[in-house]
N, C-alpha and C. Protein backbone atom coordinates (compact mmCIF):
# COMPACT_ATOMS: atom_id res chain seq x y z
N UNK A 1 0.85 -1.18 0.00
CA UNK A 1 0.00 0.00 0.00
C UNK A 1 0.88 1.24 0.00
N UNK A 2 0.74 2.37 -0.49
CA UNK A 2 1.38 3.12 -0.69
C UNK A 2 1.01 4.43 0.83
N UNK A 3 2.18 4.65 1.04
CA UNK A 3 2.07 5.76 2.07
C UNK A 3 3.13 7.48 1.51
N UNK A 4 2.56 8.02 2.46
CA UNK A 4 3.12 9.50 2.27
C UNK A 4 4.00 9.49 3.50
N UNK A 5 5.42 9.89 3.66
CA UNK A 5 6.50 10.48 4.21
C UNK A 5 6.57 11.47 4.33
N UNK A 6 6.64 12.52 5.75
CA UNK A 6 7.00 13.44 6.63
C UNK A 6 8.29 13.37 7.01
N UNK A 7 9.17 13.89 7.01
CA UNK A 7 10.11 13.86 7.46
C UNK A 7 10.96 15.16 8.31
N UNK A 8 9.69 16.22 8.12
CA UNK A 8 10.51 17.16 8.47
C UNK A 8 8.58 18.38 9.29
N UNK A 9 9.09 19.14 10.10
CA UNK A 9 7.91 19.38 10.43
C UNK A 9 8.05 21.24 9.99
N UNK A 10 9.12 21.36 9.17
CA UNK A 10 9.78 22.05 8.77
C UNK A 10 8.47 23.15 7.86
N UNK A 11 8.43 24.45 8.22
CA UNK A 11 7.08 24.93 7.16
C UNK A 11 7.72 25.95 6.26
N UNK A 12 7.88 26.05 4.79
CA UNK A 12 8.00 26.58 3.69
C UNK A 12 6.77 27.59 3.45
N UNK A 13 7.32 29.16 4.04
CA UNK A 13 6.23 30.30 3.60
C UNK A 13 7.01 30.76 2.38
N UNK A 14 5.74 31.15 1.37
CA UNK A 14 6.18 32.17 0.17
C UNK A 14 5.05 32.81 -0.03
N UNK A 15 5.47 33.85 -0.25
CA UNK A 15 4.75 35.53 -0.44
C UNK A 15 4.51 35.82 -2.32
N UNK A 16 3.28 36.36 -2.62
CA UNK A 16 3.18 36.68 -3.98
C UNK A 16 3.09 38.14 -3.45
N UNK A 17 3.67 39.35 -3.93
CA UNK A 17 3.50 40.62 -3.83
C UNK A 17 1.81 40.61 -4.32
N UNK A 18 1.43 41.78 -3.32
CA UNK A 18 0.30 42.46 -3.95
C UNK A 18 0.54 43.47 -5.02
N UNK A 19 -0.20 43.29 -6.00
CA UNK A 19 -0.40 43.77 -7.62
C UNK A 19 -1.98 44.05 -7.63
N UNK A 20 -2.20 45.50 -8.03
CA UNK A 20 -3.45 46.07 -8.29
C UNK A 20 -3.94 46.31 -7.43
N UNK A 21 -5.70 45.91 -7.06
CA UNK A 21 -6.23 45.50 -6.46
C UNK A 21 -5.88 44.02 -5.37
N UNK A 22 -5.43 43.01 -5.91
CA UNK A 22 -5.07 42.08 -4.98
C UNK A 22 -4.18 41.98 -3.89
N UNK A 23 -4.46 41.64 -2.81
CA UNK A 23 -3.73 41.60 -1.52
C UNK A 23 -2.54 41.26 -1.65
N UNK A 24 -1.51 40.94 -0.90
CA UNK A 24 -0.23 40.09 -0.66
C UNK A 24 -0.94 38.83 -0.41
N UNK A 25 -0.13 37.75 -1.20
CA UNK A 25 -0.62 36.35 -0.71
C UNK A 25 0.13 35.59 -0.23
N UNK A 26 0.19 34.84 1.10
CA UNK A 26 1.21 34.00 1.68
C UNK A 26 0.86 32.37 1.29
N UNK A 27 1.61 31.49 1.15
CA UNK A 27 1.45 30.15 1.35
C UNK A 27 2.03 29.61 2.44
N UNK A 28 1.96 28.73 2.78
CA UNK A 28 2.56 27.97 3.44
C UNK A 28 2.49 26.31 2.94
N UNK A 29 3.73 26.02 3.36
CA UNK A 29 3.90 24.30 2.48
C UNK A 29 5.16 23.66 3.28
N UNK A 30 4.79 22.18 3.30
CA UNK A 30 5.63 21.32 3.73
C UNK A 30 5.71 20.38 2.89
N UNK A 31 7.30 19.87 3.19
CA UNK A 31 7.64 18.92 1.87
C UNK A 31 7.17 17.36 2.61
N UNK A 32 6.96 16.84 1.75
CA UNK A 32 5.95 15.27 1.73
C UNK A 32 6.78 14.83 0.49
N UNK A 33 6.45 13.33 0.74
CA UNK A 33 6.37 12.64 -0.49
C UNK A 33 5.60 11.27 -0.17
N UNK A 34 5.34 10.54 -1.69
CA UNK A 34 5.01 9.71 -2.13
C UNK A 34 5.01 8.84 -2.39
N UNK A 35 5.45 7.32 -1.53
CA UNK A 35 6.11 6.37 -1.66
C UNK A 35 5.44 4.93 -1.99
N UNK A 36 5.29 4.99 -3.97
CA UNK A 36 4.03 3.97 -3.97
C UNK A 36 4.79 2.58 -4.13
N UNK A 37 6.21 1.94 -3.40
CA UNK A 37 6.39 1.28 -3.69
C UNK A 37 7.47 1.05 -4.83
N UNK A 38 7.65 2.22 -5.57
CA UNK A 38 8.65 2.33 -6.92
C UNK A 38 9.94 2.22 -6.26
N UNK A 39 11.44 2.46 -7.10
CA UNK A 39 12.53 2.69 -6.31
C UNK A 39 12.62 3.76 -5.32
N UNK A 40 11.90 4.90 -5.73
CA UNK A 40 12.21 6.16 -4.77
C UNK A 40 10.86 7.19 -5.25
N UNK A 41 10.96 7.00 -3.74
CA UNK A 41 9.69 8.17 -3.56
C UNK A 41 9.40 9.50 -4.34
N UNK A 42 8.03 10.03 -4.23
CA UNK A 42 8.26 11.11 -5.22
C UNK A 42 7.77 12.43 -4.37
N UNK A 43 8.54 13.22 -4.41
CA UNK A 43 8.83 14.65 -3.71
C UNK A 43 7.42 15.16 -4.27
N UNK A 44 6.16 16.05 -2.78
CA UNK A 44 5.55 17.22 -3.39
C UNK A 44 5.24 17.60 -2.30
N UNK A 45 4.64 18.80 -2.16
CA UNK A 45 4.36 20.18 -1.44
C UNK A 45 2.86 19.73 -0.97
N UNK A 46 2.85 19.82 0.28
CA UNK A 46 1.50 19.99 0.87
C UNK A 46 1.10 21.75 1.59
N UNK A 47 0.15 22.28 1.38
CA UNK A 47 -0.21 23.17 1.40
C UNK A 47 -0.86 23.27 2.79
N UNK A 48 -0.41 24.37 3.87
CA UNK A 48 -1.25 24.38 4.80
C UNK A 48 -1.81 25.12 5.05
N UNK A 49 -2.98 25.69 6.15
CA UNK A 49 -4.04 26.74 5.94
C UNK A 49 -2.71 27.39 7.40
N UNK A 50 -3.90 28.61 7.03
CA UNK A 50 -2.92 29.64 7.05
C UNK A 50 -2.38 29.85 9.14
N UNK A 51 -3.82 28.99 9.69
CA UNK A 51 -3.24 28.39 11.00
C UNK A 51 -3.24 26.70 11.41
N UNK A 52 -2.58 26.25 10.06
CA UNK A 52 -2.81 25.01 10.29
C UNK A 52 -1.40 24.27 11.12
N UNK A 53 -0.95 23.51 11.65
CA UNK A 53 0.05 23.32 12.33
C UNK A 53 0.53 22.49 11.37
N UNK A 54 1.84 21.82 11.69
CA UNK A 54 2.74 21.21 10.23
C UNK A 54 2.25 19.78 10.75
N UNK A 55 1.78 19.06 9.99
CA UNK A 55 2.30 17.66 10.17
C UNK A 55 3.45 16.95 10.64
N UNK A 56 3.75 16.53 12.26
CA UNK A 56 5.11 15.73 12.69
C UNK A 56 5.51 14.93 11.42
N UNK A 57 6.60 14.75 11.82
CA UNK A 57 7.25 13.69 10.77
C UNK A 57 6.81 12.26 11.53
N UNK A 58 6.35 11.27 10.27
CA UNK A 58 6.00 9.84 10.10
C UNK A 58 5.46 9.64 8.78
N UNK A 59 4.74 8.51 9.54
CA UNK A 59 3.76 8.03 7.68
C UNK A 59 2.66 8.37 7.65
N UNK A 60 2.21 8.70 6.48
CA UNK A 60 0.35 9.46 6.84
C UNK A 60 -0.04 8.45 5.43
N UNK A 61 -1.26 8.43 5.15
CA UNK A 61 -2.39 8.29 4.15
C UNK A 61 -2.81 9.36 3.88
N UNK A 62 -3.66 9.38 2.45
CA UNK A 62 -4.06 10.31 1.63
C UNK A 62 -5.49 10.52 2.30
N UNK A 63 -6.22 11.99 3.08
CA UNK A 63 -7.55 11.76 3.44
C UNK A 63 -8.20 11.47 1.90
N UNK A 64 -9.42 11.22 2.06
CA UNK A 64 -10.05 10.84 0.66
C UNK A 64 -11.12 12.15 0.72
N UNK A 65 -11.08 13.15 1.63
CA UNK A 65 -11.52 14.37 1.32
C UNK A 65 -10.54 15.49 0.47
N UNK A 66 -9.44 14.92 0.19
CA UNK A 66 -8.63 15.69 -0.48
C UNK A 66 -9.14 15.72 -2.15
N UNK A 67 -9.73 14.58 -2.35
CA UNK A 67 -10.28 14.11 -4.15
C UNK A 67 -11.49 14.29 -4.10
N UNK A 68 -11.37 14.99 -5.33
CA UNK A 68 -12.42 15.41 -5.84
C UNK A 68 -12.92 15.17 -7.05
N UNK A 69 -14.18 15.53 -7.82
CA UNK A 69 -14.57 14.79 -9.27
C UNK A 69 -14.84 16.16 -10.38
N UNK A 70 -14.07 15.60 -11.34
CA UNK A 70 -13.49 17.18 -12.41
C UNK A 70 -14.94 16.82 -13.00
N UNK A 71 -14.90 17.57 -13.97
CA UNK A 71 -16.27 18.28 -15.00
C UNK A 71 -16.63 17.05 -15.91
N UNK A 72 -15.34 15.95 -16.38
CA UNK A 72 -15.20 15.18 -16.96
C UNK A 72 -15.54 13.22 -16.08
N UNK A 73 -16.35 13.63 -15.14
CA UNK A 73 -16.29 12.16 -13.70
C UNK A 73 -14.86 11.69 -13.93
N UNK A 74 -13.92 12.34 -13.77
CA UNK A 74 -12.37 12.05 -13.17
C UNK A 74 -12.00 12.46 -11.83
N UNK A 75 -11.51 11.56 -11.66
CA UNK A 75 -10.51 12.34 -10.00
C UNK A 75 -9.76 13.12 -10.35
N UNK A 76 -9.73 14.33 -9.23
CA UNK A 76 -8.96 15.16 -9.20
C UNK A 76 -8.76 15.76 -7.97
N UNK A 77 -7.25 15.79 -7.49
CA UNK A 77 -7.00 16.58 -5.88
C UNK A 77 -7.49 17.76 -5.81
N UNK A 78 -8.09 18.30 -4.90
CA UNK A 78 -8.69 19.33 -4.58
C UNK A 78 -8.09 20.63 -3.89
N UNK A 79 -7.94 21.78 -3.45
CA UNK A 79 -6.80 23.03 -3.19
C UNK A 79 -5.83 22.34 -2.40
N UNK A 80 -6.48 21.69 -1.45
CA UNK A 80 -5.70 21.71 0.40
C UNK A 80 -5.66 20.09 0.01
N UNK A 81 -4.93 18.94 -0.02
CA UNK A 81 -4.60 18.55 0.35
C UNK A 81 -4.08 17.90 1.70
N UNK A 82 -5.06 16.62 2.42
CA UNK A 82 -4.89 16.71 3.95
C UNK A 82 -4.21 15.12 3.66
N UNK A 83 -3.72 15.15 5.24
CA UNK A 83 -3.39 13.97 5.26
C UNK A 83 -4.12 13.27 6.83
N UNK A 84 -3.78 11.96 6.84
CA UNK A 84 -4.33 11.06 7.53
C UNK A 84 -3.19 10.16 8.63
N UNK A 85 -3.23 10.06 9.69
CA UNK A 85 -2.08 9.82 10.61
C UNK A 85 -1.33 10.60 11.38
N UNK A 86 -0.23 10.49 12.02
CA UNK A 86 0.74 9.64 11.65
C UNK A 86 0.23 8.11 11.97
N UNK A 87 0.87 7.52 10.42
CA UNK A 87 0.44 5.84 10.92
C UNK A 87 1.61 5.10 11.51
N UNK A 88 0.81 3.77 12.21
CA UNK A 88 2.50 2.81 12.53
C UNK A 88 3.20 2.80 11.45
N UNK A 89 4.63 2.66 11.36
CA UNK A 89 5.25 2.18 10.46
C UNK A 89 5.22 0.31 10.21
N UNK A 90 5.10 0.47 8.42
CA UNK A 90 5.16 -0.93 8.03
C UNK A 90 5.92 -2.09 8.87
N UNK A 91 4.95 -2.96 9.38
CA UNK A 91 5.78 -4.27 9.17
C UNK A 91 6.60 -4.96 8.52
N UNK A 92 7.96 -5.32 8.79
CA UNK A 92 8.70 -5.51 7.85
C UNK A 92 8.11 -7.44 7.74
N UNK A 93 8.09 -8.02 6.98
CA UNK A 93 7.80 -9.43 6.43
C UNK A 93 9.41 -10.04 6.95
């Protein structure tokens, strides 16, 4: 089964200048990845709200409130991205 890796509780802010009318916009993001089992995991950005606390480092699952259904009945991840856990770590066989 494939799990998501925390490793760091580490939070990544970036700022878009305000232009025009639009505010300054902050993000906030922590690095995750993706480990479905391939040789090596795959690096991406989870997005957190703007008082959301970081995810500890462990293993999480994908909530299934994160997917959503495009225009076309396809899945598709939705803004925020959550996760699920921290889980035990795998049993090794």
């Amino acid at each position: 089964m494939s799990h998501i890796i925390v490793k760091s509780d580490a939070v990544l802010t970036r700022t878009i200048p305000a232009r025009g009318d639009r505010k300054e916009i902050h993000f906030r993001e922590q690095k995750a990845a993706i480990d479905s089992g391939e040789d090596f995991p795959l690096p991406f950005n989870v997005q957190l709200d703007d008082d959301q606390r970081p995810y500890p480092p462990g293993l999480y699952q994908l909530d299934l409130a994160s997917v959503e259904v495009n225009e076309y009945g396809g899945l598709k991840f939705g803004r925020r991205v959550r996760l699920v856990g921290p889980l035990d770590p795998p049993k090794k066989a």
